[in-house]
C-alpha atoms as a PDB file:
ATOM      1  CA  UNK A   1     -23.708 -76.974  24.355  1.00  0.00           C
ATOM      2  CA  UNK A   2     -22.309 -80.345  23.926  1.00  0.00           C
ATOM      3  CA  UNK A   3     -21.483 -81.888  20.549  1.00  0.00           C
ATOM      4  CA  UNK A   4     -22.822 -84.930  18.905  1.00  0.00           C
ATOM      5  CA  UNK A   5     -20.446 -87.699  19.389  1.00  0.00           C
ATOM      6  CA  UNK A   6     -17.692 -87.977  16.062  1.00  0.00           C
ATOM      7  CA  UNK A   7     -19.179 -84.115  15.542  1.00  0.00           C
ATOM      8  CA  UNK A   8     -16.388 -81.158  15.292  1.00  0.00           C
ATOM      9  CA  UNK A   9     -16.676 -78.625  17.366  1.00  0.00           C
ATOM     10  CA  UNK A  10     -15.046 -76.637  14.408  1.00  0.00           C
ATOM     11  CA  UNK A  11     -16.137 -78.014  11.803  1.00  0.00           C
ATOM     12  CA  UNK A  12     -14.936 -75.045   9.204  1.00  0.00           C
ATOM     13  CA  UNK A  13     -11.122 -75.888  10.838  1.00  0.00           C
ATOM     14  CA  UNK A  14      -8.917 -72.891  11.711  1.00  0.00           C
ATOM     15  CA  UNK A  15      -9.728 -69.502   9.474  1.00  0.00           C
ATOM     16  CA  UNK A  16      -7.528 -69.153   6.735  1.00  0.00           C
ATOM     17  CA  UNK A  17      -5.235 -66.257   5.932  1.00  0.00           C
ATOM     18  CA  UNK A  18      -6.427 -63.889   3.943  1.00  0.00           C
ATOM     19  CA  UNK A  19      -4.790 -64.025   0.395  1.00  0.00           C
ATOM     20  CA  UNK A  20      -4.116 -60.643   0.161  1.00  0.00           C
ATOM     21  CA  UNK A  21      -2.002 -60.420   3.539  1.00  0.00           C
ATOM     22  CA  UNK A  22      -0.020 -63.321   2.653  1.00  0.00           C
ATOM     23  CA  UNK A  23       0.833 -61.808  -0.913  1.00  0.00           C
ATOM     24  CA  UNK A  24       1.938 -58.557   0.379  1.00  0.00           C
ATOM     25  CA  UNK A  25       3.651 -60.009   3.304  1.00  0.00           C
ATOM     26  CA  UNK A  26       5.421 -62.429   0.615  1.00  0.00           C
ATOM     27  CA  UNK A  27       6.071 -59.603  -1.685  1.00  0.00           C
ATOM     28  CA  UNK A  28       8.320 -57.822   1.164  1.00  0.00           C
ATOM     29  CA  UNK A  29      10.530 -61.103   2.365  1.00  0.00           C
ATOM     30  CA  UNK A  30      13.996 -59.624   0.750  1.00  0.00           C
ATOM     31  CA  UNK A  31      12.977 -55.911   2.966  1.00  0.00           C
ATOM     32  CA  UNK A  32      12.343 -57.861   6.080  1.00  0.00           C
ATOM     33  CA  UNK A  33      15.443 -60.063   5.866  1.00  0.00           C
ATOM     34  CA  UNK A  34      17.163 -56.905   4.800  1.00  0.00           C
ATOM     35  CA  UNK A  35      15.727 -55.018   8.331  1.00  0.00           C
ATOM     36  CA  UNK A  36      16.814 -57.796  10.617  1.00  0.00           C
ATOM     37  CA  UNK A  37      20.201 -57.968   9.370  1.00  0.00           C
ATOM     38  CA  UNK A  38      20.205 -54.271   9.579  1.00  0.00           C
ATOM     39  CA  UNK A  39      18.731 -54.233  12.946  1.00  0.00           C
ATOM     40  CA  UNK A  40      21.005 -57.103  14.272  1.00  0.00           C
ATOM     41  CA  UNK A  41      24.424 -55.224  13.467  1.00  0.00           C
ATOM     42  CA  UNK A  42      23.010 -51.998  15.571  1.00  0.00           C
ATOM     43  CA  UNK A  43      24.579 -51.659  18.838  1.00  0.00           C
ATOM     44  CA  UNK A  44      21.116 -49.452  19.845  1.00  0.00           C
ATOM     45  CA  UNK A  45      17.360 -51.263  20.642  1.00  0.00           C
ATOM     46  CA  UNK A  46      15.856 -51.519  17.303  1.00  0.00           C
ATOM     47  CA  UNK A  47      13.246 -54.606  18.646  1.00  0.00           C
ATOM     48  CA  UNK A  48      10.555 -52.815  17.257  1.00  0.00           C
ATOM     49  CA  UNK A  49      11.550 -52.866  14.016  1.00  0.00           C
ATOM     50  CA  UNK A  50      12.774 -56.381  14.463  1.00  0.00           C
ATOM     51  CA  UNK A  51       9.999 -57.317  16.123  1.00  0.00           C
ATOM     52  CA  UNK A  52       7.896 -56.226  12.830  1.00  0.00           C
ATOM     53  CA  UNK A  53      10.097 -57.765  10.404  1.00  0.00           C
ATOM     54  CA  UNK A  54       9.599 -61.146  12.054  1.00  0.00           C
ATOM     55  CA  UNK A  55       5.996 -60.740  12.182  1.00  0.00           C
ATOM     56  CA  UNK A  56       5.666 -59.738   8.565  1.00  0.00           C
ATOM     57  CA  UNK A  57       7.728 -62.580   7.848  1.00  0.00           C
ATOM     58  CA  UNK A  58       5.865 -64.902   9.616  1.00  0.00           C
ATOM     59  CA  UNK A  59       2.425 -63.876   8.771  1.00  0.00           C
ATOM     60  CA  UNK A  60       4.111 -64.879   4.644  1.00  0.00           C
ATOM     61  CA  UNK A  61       6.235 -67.823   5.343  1.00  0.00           C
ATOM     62  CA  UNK A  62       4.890 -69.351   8.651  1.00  0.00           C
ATOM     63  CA  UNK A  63       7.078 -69.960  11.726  1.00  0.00           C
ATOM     64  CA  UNK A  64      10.149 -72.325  11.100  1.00  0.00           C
ATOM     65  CA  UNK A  65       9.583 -76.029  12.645  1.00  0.00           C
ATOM     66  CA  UNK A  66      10.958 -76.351  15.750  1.00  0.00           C
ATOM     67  CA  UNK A  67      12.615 -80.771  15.641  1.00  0.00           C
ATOM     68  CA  UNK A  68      14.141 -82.450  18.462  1.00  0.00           C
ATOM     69  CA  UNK A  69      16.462 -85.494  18.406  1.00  0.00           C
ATOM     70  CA  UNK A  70      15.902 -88.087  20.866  1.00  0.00           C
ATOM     71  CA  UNK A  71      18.047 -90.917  21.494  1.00  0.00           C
ATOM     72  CA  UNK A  72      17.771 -92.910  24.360  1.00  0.00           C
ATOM     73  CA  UNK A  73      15.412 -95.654  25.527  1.00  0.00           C
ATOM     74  CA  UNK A  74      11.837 -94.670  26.062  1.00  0.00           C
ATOM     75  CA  UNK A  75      11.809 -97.083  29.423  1.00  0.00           C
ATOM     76  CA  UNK A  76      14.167 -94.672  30.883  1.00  0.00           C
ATOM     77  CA  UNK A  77      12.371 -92.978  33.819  1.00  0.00           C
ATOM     78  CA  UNK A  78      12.027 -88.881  33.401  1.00  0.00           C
ATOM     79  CA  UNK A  79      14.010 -88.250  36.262  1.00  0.00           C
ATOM     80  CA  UNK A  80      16.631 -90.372  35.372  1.00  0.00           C
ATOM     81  CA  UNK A  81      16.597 -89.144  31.473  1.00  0.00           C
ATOM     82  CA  UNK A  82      17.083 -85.377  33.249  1.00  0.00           C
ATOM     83  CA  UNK A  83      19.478 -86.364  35.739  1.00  0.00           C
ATOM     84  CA  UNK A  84      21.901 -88.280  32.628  1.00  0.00           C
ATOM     85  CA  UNK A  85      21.237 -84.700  30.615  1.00  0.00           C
ATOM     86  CA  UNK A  86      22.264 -82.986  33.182  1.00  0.00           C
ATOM     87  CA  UNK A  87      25.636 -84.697  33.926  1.00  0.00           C
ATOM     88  CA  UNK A  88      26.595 -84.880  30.081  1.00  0.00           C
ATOM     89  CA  UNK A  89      25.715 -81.203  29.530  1.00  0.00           C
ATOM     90  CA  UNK A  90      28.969 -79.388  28.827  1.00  0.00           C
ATOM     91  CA  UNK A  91      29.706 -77.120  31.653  1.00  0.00           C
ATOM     92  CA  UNK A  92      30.191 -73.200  30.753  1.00  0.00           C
END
């Protein structure tokens, strides 16, 4: 069904969190940092409980922003921008 031109197609935007997820996922941010250093000084597979941390940490505080620096020309071709990463990356 097609939309009326300058109509949303989601007009209510995306569904907000419910409140009382957030809070108790906000109320446990010391625990969950307090798992994942835990988890990260085991020598065994604890991603589970990593995995859950994160989540829970997430679902209160969001995902961190991801940034990226540029600097170079934006008239340099792709191929060339690659190729000139490429060469300058330091070699393991």
């Amino acid at each position: 069904m097609p939309f009326k031109r300058g109509q949303s197609g989601n007009p209510g935007g995306r569904p907000k969190a419910a409140a009382d997820v957030v809070q108790l996922a906000r109320k446990r941010t010391s625990q969950n940092l307090k798992q994942l250093a835990y988890w990260a000084d085991q020598r065994e597979d604890g991603s589970v409980a990593m995995r859950a941390a994160i989540a829970l940490h997430e679902i209160a505080w969001g995902k961190p922003a991801q940034s990226m620096d540029f600097k170079g020309s934006v008239d340099v071709p792709l191929g060339a921008l690659l190729q000139k990463i490429r060469r300058d990356a330091p070699k393991p």
